[in-house]
C-alpha atoms as a PDB file:
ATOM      1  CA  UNK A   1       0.000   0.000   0.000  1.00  0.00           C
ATOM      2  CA  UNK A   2       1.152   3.519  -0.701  1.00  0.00           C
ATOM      3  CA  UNK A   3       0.180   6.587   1.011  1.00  0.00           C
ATOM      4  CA  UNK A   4      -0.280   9.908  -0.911  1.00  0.00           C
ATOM      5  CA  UNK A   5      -0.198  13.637   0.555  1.00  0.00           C
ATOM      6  CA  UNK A   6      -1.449  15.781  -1.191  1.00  0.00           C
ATOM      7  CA  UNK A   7      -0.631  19.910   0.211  1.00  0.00           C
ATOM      8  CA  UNK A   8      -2.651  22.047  -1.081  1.00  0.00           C
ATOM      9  CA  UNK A   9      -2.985  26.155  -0.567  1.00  0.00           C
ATOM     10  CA  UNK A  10      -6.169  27.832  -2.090  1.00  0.00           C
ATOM     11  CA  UNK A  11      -6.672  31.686  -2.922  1.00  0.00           C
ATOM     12  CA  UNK A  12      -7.932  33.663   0.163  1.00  0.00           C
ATOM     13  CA  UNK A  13     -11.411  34.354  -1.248  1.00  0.00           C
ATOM     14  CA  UNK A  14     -11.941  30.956  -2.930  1.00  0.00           C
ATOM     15  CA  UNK A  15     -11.931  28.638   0.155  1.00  0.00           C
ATOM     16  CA  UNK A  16     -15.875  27.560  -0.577  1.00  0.00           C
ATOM     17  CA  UNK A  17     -15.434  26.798  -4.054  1.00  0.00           C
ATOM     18  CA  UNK A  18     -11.604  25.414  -4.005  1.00  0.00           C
ATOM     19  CA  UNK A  19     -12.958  22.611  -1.294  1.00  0.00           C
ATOM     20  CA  UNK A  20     -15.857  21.991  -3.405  1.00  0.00           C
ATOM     21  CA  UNK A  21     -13.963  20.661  -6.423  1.00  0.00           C
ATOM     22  CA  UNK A  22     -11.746  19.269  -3.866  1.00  0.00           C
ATOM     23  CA  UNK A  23     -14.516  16.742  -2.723  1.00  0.00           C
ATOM     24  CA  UNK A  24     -15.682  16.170  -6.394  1.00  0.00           C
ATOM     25  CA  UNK A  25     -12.194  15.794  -7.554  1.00  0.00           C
ATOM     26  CA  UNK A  26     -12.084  12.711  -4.452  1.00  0.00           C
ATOM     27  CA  UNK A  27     -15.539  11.219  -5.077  1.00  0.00           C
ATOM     28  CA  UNK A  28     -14.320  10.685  -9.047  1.00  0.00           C
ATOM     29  CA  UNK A  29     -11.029   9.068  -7.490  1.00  0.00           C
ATOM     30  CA  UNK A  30     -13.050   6.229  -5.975  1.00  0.00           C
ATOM     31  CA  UNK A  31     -13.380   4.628  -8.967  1.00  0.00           C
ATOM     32  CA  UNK A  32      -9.932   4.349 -10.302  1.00  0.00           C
ATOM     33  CA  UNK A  33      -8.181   1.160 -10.026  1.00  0.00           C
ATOM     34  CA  UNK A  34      -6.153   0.688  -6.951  1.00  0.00           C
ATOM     35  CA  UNK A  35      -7.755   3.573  -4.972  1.00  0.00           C
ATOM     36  CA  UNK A  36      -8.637   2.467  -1.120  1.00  0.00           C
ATOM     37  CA  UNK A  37      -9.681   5.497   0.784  1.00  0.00           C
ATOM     38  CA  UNK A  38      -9.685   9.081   1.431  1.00  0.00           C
ATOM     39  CA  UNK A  39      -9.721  11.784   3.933  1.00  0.00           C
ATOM     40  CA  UNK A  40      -9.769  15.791   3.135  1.00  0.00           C
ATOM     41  CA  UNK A  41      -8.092  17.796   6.233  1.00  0.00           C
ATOM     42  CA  UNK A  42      -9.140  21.536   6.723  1.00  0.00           C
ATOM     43  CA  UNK A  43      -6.415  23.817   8.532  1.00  0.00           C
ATOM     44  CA  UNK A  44      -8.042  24.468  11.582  1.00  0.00           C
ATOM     45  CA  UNK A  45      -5.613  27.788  11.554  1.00  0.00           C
ATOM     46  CA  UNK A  46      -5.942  28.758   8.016  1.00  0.00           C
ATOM     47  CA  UNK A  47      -9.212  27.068   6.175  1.00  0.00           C
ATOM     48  CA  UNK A  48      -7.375  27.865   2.410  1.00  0.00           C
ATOM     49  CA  UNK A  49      -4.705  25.081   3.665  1.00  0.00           C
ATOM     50  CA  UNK A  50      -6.234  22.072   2.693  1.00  0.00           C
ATOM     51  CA  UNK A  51      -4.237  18.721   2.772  1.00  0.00           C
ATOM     52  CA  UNK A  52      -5.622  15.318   1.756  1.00  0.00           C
ATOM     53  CA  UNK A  53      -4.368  11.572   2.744  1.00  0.00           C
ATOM     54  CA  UNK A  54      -5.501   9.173  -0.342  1.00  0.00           C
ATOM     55  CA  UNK A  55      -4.527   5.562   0.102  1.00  0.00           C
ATOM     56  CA  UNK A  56      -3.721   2.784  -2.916  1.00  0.00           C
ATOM     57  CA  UNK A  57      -3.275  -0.170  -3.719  1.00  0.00           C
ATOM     58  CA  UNK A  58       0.109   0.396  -5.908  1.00  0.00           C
ATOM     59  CA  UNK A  59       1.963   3.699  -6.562  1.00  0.00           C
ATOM     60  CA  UNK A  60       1.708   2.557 -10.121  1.00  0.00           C
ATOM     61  CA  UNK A  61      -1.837   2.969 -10.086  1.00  0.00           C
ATOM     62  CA  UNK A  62      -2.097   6.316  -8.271  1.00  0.00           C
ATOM     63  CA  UNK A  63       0.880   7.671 -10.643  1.00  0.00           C
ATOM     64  CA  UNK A  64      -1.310   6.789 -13.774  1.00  0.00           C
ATOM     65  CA  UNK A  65      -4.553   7.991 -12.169  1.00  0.00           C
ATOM     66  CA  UNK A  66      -2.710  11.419 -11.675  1.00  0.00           C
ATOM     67  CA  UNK A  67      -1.300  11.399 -15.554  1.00  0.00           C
ATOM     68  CA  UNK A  68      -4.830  10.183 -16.664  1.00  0.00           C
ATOM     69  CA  UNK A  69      -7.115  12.728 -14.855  1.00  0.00           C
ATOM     70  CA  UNK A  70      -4.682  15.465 -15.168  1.00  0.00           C
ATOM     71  CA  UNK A  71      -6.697  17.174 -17.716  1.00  0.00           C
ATOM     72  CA  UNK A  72      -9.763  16.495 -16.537  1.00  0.00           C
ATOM     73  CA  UNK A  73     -12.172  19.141 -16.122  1.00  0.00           C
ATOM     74  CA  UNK A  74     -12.515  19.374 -11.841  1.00  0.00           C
ATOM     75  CA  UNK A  75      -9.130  19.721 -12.328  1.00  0.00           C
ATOM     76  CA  UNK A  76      -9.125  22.379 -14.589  1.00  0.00           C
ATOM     77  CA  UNK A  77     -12.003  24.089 -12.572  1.00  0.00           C
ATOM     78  CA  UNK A  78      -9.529  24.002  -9.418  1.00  0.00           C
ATOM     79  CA  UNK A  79      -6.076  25.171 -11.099  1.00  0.00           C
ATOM     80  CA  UNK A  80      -6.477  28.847 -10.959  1.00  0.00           C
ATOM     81  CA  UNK A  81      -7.896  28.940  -7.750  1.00  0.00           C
ATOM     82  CA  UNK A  82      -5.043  27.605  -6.432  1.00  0.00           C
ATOM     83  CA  UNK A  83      -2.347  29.685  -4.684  1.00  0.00           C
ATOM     84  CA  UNK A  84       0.693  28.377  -5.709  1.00  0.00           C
ATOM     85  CA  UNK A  85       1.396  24.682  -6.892  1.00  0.00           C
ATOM     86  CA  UNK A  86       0.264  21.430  -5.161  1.00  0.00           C
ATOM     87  CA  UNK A  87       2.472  19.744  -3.550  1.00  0.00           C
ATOM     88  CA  UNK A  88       2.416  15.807  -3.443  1.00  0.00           C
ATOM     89  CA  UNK A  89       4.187  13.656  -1.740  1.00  0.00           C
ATOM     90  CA  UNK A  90       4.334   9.252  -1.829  1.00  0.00           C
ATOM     91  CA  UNK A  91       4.643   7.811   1.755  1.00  0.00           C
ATOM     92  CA  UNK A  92       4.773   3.575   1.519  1.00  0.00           C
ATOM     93  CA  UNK A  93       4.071   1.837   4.226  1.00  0.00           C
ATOM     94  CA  UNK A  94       0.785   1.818   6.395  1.00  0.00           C
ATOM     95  CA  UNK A  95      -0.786   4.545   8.415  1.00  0.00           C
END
């Protein structure tokens, strides 16, 4: 099993929306191969600092799921309402 962070910072006045396309973005992951289980983490401190812990099968499979929805449109939707790039990061192991 691998273990995926995903750190993500949205724009101060898109909060609302940015976690919106968050969750969408999370309920389409459920049906890619290899996917186990999710949870979305709100900054108690600062709500635009949203980090999410996705777990899978393979880091195969959550490397192609990335390349294959990367131009997907919740995606899209979410990119300029980010401030600054995501950062992800591949953890094996259980947690």
């Amino acid at each position: 099993m691998v273990t995926i962070i995903w750190d993500t910072l949205l724009k101060e006045k898109y909060q609302a929306e940015g976690l919106g396309i968050i969750k969408r973005i999370w309920k389409d992951m459920q049906q890619f191969e290899g996917y186990i289980r999710h949870e979305i983490l709100v900054d108690a401190d600062d709500p635009n600092h949203i980090v999410i812990f996705s777990c899978w099968t393979t880091r195969e499979l959550a490397d192609q799921t990335v390349v294959t929805y990367s131009t997907s449109e919740p995606v899209r939707l979410l990119s300029p309402l980010l401030d600054g790039p995501r950062k992800r990061t591949v953890l094996c192991g259980e947690i």
